[in-house]
N, C-alpha and C. Protein backbone atom coordinates (compact mmCIF):
# COMPACT_ATOMS: atom_id res chain seq x y z
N UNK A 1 0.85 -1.18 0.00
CA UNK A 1 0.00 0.00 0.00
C UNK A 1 0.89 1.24 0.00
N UNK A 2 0.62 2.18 -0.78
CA UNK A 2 1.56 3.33 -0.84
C UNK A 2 1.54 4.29 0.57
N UNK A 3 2.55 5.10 1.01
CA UNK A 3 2.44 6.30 2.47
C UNK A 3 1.53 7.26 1.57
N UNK A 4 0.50 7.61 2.01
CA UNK A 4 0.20 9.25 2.05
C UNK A 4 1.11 10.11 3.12
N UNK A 5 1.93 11.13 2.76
CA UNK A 5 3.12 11.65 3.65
C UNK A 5 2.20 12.94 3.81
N UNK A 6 1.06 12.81 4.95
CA UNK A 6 0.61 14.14 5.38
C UNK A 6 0.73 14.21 6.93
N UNK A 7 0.75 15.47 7.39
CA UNK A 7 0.68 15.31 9.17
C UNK A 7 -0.72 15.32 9.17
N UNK A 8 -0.87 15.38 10.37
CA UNK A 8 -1.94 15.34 11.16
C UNK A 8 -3.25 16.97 11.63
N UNK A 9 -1.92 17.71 11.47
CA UNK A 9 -2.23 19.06 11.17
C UNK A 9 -1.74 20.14 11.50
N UNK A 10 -1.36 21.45 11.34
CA UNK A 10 -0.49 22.41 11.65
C UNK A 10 -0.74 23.53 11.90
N UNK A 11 0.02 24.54 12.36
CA UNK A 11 0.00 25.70 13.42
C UNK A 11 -0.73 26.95 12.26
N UNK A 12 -1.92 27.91 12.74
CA UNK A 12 -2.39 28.47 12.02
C UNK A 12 -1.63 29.91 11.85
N UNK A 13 -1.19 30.88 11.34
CA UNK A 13 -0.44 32.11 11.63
C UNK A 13 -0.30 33.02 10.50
N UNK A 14 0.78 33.46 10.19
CA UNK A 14 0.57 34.27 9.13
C UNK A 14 1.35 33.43 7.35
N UNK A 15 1.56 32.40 7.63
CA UNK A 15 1.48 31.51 6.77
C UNK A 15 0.93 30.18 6.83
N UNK A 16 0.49 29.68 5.02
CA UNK A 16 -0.47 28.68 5.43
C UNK A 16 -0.23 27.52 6.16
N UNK A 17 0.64 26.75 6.70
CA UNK A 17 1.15 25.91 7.22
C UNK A 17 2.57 26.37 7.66
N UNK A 18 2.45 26.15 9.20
CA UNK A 18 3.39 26.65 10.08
C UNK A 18 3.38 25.70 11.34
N UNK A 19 4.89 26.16 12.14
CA UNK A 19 4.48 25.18 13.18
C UNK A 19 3.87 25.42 14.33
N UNK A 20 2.87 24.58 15.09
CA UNK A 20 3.62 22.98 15.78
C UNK A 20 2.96 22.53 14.02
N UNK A 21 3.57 21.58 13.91
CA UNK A 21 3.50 20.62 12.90
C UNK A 21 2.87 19.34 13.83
N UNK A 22 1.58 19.35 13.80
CA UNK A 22 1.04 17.68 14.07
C UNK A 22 1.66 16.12 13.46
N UNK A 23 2.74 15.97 13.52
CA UNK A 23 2.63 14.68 13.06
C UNK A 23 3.98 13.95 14.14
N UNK A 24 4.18 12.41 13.95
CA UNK A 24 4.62 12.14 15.39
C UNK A 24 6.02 12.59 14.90
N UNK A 25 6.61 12.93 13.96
CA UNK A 25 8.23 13.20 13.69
C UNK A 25 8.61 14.75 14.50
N UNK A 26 7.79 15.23 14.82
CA UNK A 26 7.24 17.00 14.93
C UNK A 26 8.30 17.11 16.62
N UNK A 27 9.26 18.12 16.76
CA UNK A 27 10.06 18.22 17.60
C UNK A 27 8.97 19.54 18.50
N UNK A 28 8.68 20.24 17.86
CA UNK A 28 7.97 21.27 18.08
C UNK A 28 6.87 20.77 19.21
N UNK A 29 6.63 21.59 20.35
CA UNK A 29 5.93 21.03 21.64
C UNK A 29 4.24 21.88 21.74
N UNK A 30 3.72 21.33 21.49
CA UNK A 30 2.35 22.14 21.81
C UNK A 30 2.54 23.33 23.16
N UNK A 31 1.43 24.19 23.18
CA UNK A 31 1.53 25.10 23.69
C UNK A 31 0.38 26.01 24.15
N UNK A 32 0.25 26.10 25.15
CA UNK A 32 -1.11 26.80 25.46
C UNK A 32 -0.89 27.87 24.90
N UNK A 33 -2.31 28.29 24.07
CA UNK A 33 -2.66 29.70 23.11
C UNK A 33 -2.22 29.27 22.09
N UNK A 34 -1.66 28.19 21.39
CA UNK A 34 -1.24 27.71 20.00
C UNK A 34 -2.50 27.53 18.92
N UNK A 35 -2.54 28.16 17.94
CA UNK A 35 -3.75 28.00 17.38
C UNK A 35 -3.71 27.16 16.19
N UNK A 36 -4.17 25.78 15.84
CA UNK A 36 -3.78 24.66 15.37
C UNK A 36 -5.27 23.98 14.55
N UNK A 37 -5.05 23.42 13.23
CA UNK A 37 -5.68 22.65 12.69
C UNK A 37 -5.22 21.21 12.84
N UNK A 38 -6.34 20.01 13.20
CA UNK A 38 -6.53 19.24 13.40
C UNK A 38 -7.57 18.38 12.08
N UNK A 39 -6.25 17.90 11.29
CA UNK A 39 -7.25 17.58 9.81
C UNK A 39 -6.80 16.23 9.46
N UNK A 40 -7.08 15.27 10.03
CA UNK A 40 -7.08 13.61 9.70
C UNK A 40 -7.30 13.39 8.41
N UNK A 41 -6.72 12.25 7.38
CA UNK A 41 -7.52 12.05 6.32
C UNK A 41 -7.42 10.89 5.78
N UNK A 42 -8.43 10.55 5.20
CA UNK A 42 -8.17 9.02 4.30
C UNK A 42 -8.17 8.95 3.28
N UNK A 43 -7.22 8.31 2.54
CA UNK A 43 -7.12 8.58 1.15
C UNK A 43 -7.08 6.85 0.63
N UNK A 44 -7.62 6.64 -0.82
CA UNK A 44 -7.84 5.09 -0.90
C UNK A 44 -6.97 4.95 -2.64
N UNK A 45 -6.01 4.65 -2.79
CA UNK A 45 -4.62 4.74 -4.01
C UNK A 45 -5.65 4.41 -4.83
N UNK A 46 -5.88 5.26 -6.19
CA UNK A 46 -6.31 5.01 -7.36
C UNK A 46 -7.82 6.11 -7.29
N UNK A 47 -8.40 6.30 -6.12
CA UNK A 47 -9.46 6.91 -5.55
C UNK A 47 -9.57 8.64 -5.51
N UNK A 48 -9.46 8.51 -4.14
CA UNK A 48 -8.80 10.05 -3.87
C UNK A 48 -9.15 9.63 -2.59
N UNK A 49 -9.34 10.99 -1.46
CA UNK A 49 -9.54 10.91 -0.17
C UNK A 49 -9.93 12.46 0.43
N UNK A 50 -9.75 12.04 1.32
CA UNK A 50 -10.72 12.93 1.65
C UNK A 50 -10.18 13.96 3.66
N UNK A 51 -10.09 15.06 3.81
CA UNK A 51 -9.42 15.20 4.69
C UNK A 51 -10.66 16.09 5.65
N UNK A 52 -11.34 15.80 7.22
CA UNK A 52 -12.27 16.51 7.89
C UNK A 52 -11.25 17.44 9.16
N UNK A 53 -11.34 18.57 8.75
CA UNK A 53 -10.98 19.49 9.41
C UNK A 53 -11.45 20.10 10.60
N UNK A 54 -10.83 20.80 12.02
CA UNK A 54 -10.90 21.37 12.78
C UNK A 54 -10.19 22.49 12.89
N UNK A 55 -10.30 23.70 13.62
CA UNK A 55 -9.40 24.72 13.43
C UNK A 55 -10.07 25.22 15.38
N UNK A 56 -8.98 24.63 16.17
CA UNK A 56 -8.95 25.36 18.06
C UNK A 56 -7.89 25.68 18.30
N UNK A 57 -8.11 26.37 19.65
CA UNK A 57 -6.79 26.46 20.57
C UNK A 57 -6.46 25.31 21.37
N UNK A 58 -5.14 25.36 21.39
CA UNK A 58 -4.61 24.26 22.75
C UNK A 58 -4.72 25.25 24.14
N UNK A 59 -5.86 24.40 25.05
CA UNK A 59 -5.97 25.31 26.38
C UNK A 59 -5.53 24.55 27.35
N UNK A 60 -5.46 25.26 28.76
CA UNK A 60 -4.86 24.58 29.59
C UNK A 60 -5.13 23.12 30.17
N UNK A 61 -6.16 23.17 29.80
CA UNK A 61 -7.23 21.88 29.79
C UNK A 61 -7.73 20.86 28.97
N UNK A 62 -6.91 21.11 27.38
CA UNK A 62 -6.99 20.49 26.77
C UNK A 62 -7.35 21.61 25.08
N UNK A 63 -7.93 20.96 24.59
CA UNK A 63 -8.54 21.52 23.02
C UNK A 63 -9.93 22.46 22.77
N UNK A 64 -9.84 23.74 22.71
CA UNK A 64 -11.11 24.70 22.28
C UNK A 64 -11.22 24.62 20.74
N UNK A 65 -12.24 23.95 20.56
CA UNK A 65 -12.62 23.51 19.29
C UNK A 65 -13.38 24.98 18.20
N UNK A 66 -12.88 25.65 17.46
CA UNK A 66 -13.56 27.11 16.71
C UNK A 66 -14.77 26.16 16.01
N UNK A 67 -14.62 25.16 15.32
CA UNK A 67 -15.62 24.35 13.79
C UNK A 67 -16.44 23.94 14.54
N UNK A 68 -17.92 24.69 13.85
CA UNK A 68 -19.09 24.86 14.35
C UNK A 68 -19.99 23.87 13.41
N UNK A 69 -19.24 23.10 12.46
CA UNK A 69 -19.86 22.36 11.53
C UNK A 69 -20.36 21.04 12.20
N UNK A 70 -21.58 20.66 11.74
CA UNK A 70 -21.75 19.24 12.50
C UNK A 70 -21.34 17.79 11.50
N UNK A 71 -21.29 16.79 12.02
CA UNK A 71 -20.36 15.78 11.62
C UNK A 71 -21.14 14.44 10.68
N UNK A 72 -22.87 15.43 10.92
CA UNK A 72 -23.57 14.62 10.27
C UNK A 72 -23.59 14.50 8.36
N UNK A 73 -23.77 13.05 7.89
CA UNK A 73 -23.99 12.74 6.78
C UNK A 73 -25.62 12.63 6.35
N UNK A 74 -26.60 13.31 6.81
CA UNK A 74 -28.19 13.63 7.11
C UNK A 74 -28.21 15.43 6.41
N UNK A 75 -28.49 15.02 5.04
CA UNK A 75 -28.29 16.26 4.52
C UNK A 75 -29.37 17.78 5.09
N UNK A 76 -30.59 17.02 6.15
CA UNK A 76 -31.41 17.41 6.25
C UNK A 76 -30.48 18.25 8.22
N UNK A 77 -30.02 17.88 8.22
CA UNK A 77 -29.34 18.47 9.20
C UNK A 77 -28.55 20.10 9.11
N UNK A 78 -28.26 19.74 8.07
CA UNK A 78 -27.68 21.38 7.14
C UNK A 78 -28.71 22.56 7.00
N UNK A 79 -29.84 22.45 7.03
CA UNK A 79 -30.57 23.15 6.62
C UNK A 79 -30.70 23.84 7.63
């Protein structure tokens, strides 16, 4: 099966991808007030794939989630 070579997700700022760099090679240490996308994805060789995004802060307590989108596939939910 081929690598898809993507992280996991990266630091939001004044360029489009910056660090912390989400992925486990990433030296860079999270950080409270770090403002970070969280974008998993699956991709299937010959297909394409597909990547569901988050965009929070790292708080002292864990993850403040900004994406207000819901996670449903119920198109009637959108409305």
């Amino acid at each position: 099966m081929a690598r898809m070579n993507h992280s996991t997700g990266h630091g939001v700022g004044l360029d489009v991808h910056e660090e912390p760099s989400l992925r486990e090679t990433s030296d860079y240490p999270l950080a409270e007030g770090d403002v970070v996308t969280v974008e998993p994805g699956v991709y299937l060789l010959g297909l394409g794939g597909v990547r569901v995004e988050d965009t929070g802060m790292v708080t002292a307590h864990g993850f403040k989630n900004f994406t207000r989108l819901t996670r449903s596939l119920n198109p009637q939910d959108y409305l």
